[in-house]
N, C-alpha and C. Protein backbone atom coordinates (compact mmCIF):
# COMPACT_ATOMS: atom_id res chain seq x y z
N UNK A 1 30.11 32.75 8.21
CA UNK A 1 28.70 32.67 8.55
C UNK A 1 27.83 32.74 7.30
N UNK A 2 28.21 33.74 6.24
CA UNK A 2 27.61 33.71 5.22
C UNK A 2 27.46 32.59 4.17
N UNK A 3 28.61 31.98 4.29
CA UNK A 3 28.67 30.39 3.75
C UNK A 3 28.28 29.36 4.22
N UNK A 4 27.83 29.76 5.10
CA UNK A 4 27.36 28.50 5.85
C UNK A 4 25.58 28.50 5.99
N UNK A 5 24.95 30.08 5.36
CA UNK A 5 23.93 30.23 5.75
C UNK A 5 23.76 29.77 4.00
N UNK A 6 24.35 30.13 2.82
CA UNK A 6 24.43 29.93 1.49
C UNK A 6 24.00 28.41 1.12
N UNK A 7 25.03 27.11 2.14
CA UNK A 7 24.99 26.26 1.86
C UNK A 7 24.17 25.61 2.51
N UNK A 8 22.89 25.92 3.53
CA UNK A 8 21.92 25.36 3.86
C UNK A 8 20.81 26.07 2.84
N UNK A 9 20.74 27.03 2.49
CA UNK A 9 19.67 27.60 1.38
C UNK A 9 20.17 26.60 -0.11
N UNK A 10 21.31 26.45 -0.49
CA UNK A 10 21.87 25.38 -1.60
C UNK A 10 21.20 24.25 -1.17
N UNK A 11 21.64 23.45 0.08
CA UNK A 11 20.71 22.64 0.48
C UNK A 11 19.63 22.25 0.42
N UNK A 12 18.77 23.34 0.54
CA UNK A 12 17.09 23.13 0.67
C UNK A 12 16.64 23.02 -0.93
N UNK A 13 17.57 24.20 -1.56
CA UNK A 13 16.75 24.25 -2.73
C UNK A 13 16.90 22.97 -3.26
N UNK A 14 18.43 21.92 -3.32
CA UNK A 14 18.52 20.82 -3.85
C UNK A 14 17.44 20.21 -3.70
N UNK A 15 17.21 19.71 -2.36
CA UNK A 15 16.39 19.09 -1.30
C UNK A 15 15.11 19.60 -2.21
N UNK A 16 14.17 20.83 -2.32
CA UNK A 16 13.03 20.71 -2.98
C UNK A 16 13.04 20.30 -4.53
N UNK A 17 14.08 20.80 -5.03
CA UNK A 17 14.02 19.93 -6.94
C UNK A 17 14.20 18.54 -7.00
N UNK A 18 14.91 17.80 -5.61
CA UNK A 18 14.50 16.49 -5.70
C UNK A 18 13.14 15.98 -5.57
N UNK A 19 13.15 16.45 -4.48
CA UNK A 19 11.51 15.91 -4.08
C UNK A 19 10.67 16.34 -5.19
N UNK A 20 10.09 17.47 -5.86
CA UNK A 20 9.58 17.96 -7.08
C UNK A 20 9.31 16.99 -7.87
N UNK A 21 10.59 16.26 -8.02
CA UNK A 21 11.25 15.72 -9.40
C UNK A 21 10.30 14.38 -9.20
N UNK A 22 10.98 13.75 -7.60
CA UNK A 22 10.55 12.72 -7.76
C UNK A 22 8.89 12.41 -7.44
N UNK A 23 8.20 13.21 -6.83
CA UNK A 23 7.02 13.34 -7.16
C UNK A 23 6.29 13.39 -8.76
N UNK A 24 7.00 14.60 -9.33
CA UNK A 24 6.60 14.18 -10.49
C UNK A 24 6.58 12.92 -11.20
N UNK A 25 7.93 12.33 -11.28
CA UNK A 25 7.62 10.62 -11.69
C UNK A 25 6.54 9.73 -11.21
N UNK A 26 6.71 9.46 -9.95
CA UNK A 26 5.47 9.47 -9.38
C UNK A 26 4.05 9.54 -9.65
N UNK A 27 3.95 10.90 -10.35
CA UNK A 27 2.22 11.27 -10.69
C UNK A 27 2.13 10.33 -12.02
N UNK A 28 3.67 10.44 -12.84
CA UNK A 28 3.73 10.31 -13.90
C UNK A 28 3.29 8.68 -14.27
N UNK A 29 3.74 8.09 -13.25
CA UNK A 29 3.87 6.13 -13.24
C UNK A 29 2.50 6.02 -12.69
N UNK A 30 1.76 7.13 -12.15
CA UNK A 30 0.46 7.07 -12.21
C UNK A 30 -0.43 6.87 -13.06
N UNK A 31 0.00 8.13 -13.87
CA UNK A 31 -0.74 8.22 -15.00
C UNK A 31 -0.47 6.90 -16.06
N UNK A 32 0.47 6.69 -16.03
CA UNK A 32 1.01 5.57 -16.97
C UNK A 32 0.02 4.28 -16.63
N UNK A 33 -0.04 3.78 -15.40
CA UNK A 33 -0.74 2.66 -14.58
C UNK A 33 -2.16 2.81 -15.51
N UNK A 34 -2.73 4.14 -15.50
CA UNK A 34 -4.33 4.02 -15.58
C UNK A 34 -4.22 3.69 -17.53
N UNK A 35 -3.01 4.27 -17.98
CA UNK A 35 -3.50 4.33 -19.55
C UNK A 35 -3.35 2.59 -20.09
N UNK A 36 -3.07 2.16 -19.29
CA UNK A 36 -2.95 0.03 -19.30
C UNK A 36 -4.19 0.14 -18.98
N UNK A 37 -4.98 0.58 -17.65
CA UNK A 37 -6.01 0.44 -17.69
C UNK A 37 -7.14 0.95 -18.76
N UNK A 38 -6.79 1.88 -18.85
CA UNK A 38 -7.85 2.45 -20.07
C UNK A 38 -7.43 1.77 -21.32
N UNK A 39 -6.47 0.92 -21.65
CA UNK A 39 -6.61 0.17 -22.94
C UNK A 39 -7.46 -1.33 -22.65
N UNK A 40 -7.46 -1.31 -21.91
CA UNK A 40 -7.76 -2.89 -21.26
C UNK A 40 -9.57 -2.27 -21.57
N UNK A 41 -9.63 -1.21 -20.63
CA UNK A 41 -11.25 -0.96 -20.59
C UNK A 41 -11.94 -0.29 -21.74
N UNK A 42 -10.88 0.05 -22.93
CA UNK A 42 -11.12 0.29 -23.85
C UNK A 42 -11.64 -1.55 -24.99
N UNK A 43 -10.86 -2.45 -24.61
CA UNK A 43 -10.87 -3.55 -25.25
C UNK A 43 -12.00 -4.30 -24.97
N UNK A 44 -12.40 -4.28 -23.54
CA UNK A 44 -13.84 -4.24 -23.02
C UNK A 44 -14.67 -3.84 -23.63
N UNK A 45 -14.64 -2.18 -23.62
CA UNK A 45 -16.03 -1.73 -24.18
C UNK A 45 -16.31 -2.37 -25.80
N UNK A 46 -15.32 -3.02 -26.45
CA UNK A 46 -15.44 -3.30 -28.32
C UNK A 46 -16.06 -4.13 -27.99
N UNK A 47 -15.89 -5.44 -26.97
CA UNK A 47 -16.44 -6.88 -26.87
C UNK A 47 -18.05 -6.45 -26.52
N UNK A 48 -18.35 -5.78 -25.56
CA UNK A 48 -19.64 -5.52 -24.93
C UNK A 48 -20.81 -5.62 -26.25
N UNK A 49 -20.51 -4.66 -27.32
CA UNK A 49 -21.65 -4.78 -28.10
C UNK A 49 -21.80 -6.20 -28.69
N UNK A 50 -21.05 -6.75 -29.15
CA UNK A 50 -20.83 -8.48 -29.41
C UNK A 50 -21.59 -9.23 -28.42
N UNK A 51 -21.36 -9.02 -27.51
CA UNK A 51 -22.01 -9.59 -26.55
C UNK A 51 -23.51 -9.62 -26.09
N UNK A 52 -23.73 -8.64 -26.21
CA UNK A 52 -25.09 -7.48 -26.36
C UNK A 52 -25.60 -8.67 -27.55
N UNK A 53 -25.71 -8.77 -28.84
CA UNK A 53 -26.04 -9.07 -30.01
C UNK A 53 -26.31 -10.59 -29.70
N UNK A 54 -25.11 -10.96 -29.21
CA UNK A 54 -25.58 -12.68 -28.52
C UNK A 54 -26.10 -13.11 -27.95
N UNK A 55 -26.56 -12.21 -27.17
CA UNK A 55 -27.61 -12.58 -25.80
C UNK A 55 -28.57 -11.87 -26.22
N UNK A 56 -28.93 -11.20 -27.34
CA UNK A 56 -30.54 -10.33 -27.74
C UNK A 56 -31.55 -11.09 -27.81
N UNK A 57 -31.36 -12.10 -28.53
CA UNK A 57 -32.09 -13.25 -29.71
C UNK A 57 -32.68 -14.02 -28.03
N UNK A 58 -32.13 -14.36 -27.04
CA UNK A 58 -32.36 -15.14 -26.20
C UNK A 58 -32.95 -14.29 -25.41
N UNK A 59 -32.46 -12.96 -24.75
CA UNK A 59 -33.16 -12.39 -23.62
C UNK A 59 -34.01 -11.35 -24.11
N UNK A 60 -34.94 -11.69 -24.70
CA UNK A 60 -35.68 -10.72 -25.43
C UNK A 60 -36.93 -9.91 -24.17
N UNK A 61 -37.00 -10.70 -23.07
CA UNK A 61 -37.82 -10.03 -22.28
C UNK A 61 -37.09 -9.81 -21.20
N UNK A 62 -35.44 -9.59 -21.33
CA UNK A 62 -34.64 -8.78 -20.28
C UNK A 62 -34.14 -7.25 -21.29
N UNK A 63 -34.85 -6.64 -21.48
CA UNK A 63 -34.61 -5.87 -22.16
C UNK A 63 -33.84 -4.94 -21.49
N UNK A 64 -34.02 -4.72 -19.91
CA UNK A 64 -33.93 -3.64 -19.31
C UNK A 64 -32.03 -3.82 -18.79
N UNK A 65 -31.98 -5.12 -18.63
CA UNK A 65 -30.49 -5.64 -18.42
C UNK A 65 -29.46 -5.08 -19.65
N UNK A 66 -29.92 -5.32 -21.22
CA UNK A 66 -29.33 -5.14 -21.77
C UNK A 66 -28.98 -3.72 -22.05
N UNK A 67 -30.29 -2.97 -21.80
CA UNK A 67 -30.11 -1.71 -21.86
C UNK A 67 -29.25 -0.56 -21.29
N UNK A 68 -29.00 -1.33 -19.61
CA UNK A 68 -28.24 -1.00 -18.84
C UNK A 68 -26.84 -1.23 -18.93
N UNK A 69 -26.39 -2.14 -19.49
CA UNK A 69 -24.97 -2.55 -20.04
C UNK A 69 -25.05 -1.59 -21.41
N UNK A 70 -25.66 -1.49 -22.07
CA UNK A 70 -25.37 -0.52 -23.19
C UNK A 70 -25.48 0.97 -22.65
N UNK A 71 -25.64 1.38 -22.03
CA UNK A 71 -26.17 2.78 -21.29
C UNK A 71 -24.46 2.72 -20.63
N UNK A 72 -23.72 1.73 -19.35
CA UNK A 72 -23.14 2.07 -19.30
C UNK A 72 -21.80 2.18 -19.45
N UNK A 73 -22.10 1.09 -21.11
CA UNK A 73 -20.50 0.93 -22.14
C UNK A 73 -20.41 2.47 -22.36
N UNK A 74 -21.56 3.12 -22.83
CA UNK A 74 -21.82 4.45 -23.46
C UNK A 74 -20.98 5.69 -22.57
N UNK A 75 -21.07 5.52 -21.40
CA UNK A 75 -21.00 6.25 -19.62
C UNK A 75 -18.99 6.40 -19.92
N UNK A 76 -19.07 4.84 -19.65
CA UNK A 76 -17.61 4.22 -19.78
C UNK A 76 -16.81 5.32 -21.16
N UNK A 77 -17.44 5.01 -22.54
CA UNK A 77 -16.41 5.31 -23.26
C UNK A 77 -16.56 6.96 -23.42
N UNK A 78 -17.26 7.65 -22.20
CA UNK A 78 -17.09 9.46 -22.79
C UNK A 78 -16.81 10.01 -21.48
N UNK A 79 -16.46 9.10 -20.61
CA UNK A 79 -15.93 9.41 -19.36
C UNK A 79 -14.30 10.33 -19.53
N UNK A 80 -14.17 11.45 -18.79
CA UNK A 80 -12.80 12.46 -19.40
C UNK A 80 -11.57 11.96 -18.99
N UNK A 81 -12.15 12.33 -17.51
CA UNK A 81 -10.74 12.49 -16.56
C UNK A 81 -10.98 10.56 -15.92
N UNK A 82 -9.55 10.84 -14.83
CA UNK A 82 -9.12 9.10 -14.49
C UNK A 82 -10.25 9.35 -13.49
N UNK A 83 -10.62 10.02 -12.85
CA UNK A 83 -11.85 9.85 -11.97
C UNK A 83 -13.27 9.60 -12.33
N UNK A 84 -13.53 10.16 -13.54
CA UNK A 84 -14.83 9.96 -13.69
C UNK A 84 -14.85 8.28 -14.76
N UNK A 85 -13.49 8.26 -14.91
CA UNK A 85 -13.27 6.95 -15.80
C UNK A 85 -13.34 5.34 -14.57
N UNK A 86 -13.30 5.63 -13.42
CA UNK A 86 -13.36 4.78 -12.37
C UNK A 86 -14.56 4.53 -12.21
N UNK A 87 -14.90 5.42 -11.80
CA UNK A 87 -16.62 5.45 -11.66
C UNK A 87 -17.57 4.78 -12.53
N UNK A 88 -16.83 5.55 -13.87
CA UNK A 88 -18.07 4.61 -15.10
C UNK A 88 -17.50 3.39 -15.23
N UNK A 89 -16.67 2.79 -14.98
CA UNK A 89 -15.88 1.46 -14.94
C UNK A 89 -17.24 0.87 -13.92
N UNK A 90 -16.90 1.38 -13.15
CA UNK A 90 -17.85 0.55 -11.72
C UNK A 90 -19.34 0.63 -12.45
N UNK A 91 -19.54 0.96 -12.71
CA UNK A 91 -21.32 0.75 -13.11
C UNK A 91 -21.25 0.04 -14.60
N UNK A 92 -19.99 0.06 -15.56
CA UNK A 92 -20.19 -0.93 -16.19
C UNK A 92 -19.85 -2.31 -15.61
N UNK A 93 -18.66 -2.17 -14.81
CA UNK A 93 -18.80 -3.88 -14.37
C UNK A 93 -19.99 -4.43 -13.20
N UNK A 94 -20.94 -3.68 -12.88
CA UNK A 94 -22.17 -4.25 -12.28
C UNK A 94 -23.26 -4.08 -13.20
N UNK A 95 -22.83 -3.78 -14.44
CA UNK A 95 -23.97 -4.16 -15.26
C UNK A 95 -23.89 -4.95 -16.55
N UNK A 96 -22.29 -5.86 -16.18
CA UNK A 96 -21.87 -7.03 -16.93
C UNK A 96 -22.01 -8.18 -16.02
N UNK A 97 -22.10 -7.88 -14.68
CA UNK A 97 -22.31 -8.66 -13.94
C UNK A 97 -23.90 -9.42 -14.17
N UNK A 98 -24.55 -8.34 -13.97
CA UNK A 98 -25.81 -8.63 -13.50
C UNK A 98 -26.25 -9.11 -14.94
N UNK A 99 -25.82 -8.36 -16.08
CA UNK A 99 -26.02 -9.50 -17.76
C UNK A 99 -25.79 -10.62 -17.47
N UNK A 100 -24.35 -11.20 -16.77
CA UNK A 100 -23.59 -12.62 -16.82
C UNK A 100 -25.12 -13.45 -16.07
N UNK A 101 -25.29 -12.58 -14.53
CA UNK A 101 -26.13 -13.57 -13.99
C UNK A 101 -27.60 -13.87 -14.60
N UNK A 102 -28.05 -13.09 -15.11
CA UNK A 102 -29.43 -13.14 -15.84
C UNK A 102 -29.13 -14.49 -17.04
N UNK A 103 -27.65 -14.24 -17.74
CA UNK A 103 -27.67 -15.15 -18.25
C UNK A 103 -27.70 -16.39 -18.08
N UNK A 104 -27.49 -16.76 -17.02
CA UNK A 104 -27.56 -18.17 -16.58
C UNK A 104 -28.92 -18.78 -16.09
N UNK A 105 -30.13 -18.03 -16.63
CA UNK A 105 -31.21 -18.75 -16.73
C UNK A 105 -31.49 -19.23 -18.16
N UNK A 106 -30.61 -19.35 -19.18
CA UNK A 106 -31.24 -19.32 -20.18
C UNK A 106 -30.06 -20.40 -21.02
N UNK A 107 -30.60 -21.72 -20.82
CA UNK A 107 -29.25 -22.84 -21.16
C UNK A 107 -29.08 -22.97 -22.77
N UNK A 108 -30.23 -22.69 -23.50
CA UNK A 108 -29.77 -22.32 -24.78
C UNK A 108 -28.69 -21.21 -24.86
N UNK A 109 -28.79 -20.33 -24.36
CA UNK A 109 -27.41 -19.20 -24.99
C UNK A 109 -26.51 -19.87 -24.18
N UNK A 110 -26.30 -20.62 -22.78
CA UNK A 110 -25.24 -20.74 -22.12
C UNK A 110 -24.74 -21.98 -23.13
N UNK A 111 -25.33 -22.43 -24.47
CA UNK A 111 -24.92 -23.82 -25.14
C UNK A 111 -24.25 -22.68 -26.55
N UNK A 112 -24.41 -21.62 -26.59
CA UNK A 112 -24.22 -20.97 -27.91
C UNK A 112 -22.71 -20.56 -27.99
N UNK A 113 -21.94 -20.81 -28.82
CA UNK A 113 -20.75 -21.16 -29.06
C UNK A 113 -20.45 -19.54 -28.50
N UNK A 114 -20.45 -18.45 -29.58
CA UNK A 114 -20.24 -17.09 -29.52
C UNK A 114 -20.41 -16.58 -28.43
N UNK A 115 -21.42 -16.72 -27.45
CA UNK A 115 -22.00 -16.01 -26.36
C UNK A 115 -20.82 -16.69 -25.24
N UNK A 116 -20.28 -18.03 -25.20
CA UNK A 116 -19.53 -18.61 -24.69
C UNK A 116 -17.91 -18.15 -24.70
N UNK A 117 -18.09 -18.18 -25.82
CA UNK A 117 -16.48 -17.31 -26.42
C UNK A 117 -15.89 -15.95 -25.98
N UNK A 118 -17.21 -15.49 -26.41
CA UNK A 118 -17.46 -14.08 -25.91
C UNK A 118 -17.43 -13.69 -24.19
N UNK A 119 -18.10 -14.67 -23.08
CA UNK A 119 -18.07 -14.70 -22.00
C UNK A 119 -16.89 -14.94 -21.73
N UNK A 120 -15.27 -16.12 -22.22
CA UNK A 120 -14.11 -15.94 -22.00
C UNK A 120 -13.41 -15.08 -21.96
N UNK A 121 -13.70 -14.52 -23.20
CA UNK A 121 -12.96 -13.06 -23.62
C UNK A 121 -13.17 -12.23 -22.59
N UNK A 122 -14.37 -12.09 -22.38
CA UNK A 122 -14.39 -10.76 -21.10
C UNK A 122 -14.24 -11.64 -19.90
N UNK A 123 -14.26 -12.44 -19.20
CA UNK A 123 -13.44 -13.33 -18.36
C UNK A 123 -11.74 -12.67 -18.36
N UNK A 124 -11.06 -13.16 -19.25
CA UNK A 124 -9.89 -13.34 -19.28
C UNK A 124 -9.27 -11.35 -19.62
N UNK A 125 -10.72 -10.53 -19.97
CA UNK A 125 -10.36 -9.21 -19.79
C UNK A 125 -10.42 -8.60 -18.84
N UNK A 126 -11.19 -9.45 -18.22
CA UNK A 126 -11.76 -9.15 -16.53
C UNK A 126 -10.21 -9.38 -15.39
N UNK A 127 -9.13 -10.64 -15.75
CA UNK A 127 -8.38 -10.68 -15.04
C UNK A 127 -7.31 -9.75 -15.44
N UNK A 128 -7.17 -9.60 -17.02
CA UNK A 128 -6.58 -8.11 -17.07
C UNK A 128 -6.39 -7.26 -16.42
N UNK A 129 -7.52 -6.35 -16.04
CA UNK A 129 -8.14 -5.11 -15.86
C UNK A 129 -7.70 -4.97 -14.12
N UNK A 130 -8.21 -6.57 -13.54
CA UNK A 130 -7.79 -6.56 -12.39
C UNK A 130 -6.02 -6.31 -12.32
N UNK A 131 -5.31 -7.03 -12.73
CA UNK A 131 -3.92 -6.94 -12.28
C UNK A 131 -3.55 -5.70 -12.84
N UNK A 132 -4.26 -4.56 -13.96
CA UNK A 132 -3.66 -3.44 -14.45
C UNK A 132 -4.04 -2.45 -13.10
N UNK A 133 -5.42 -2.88 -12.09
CA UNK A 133 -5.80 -1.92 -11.30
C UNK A 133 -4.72 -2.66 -10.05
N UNK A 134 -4.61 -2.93 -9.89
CA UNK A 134 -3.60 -3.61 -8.86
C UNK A 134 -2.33 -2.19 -9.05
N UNK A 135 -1.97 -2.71 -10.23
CA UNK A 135 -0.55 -1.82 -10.33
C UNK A 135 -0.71 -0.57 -10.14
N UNK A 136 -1.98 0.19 -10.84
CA UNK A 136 -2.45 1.70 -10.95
C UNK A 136 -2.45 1.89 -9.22
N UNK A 137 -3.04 1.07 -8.35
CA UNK A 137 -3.00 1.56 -7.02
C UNK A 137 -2.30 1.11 -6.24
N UNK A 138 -0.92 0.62 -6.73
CA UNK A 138 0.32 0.49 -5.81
C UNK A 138 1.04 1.75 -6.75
N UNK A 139 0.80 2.27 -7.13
CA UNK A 139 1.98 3.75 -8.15
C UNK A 139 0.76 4.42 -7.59
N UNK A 140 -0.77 4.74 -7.11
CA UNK A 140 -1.28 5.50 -6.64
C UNK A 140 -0.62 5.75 -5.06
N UNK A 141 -0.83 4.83 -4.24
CA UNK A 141 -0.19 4.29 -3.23
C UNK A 141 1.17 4.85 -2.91
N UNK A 142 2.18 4.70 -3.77
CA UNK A 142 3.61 5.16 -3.79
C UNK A 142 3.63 6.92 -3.57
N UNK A 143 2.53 7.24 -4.88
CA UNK A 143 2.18 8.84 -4.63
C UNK A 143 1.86 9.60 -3.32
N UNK A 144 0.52 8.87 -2.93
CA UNK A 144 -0.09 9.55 -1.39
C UNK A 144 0.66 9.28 -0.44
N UNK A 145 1.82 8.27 -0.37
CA UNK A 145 2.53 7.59 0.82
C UNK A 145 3.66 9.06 0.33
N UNK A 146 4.03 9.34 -0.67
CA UNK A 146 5.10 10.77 -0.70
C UNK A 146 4.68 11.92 -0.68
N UNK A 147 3.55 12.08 -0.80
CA UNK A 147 2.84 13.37 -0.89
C UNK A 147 2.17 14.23 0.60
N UNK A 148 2.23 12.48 1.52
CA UNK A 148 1.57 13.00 2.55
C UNK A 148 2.22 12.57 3.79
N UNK A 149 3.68 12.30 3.58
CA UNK A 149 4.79 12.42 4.78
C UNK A 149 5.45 13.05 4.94
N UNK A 150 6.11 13.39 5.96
CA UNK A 150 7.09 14.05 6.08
C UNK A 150 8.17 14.03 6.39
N UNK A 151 8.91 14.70 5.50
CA UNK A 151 8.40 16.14 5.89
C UNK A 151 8.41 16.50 3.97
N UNK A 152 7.99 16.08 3.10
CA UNK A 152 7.69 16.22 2.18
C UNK A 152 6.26 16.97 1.70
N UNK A 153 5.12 16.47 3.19
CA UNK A 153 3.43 17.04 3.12
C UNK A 153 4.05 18.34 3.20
N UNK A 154 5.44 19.26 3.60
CA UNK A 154 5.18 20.39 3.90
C UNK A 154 5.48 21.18 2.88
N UNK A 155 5.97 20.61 1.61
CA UNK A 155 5.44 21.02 0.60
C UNK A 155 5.00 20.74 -1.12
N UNK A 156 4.66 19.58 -0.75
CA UNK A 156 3.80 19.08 -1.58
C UNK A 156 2.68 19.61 -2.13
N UNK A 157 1.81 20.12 -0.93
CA UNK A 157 0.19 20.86 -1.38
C UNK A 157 1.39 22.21 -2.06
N UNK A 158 1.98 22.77 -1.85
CA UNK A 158 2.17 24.23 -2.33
C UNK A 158 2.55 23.77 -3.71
N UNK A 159 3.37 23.01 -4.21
CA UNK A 159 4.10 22.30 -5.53
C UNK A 159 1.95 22.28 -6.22
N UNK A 160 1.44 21.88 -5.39
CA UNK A 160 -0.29 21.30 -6.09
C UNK A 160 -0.38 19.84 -6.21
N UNK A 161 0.07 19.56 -5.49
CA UNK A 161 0.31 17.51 -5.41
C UNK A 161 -1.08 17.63 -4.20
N UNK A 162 -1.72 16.30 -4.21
CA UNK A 162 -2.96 16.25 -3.09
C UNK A 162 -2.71 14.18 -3.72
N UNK A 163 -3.44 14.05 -2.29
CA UNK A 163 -3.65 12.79 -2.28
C UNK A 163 -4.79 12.60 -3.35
N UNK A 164 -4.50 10.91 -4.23
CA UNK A 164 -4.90 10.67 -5.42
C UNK A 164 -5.94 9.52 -5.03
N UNK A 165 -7.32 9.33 -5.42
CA UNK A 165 -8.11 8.20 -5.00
C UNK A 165 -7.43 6.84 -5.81
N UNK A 166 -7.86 5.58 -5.04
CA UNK A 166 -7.55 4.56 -5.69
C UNK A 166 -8.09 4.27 -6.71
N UNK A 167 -8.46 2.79 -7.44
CA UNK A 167 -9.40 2.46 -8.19
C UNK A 167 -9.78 1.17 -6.94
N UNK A 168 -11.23 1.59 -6.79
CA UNK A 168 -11.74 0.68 -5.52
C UNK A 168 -13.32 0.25 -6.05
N UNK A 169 -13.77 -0.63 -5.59
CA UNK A 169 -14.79 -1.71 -6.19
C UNK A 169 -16.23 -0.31 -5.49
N UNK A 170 -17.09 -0.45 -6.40
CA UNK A 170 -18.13 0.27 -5.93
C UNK A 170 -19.12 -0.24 -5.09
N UNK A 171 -20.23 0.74 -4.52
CA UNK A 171 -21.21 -0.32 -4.07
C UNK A 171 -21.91 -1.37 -4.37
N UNK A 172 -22.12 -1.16 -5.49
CA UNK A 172 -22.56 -2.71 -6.86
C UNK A 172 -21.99 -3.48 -6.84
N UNK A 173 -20.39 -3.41 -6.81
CA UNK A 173 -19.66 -4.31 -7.20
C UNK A 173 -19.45 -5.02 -5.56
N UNK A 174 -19.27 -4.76 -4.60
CA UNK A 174 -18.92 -4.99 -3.04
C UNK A 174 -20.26 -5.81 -2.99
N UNK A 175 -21.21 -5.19 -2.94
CA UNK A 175 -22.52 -6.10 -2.87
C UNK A 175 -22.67 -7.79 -3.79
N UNK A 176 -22.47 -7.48 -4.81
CA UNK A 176 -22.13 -8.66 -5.65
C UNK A 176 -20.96 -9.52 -5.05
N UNK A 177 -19.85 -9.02 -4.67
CA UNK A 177 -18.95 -9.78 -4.54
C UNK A 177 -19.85 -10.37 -3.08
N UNK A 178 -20.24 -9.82 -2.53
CA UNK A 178 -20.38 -10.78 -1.18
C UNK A 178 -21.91 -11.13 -0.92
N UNK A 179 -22.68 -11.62 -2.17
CA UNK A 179 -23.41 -12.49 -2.14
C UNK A 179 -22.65 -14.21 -2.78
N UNK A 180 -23.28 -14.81 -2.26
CA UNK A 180 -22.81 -16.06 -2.61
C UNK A 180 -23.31 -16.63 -3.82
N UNK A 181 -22.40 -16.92 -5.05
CA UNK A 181 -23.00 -17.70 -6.37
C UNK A 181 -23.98 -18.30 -6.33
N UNK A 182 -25.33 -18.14 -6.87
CA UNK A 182 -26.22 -19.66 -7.23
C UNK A 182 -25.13 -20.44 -8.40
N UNK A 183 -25.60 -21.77 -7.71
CA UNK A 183 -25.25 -22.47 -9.03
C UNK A 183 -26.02 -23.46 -9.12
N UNK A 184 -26.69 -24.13 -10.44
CA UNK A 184 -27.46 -24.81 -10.49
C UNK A 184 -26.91 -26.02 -11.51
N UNK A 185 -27.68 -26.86 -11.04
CA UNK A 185 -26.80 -28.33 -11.78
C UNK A 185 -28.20 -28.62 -12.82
């Protein structure tokens, strides 16, 4: 009886240093996901002032646009933790947005080589950023889907594991996406 009560307590304990374990990887391929992202949104924020400088000379009476993209490259690069780094993400990409669209009243800069170049670059950083957040919230995803079944939820919170937010489009950005492009010929 005593061996038999030994080898279900052997049992369990196995049973929790796995789960432990593999949670920890888990948090870990988390964390890993966002630091792709934070190089990506780090490579972003270098282009922004470039960009800023190219479009000055032209939008000299959008002052308030530019200001706001510089306000929240600024947000972006002193942001700590992966949460408050989401957040300032989202208010810088609705205030690269709303630069991009302002820019398209103004066909001299949309003819200016640099400002053009420069608009690829963050284009083609933009699809980056997307497929790095893709991955960050399928390894977020993997986490909350182990953290909060069972019978693993029953002890997960005690280990200090809690469900992890995604990286999800803000209200700026949701709004933008579902207005429809002007485009003008």
């Amino acid at each position: 009886m005593l061996l038999i009560l030994l080898g279900i307590v052997a049992a369990l304990l196995i049973y929790l240093v796995s789960l432990y374990n593999r949670i920890i990887r888990m948090r870990n391929n988390r964390e890993n996901a966002f630091s792709d992202i934070d190089v990506q949104l780090r490579q972003r924020a270098d282009l922004i002032p470039q960009l800023v400088e190219a479009v000055k000379g032209y939008m000299s009476h959008e002052r308030e646009v530019l200001e706001n993209v510089t306000k929240a490259r600024t947000a972006a690069m002193s942001a700590g933790n992966i949460n408050d780094k989401i957040a300032a993400d989202g208010q810088l990409s609705g205030a690269i947005g709303r630069l991009m669209i302002a820019s398209e009243a103004y066909p001299d800069l949309k003819a200016n080589s640099n400002f053009v170049h420069l608009q690829q670059e963050i284009g083609d950083m933009e699809n980056k950023l997307a497929a790095a957040r893709r991955f960050f919230n399928n390894a977020t995803k993997e986490l909350n889907n182990s953290v909060e079944t069972f019978p693993a939820n029953l002890f997960a919170a005690s280990f200090g594991f809690q469900r992890e937010p995604l990286f999800e489009l803000n209200l700026t950005q949701r709004q933008t996406m579902e207005d429809a492009p002007k485009l003008g010929f």
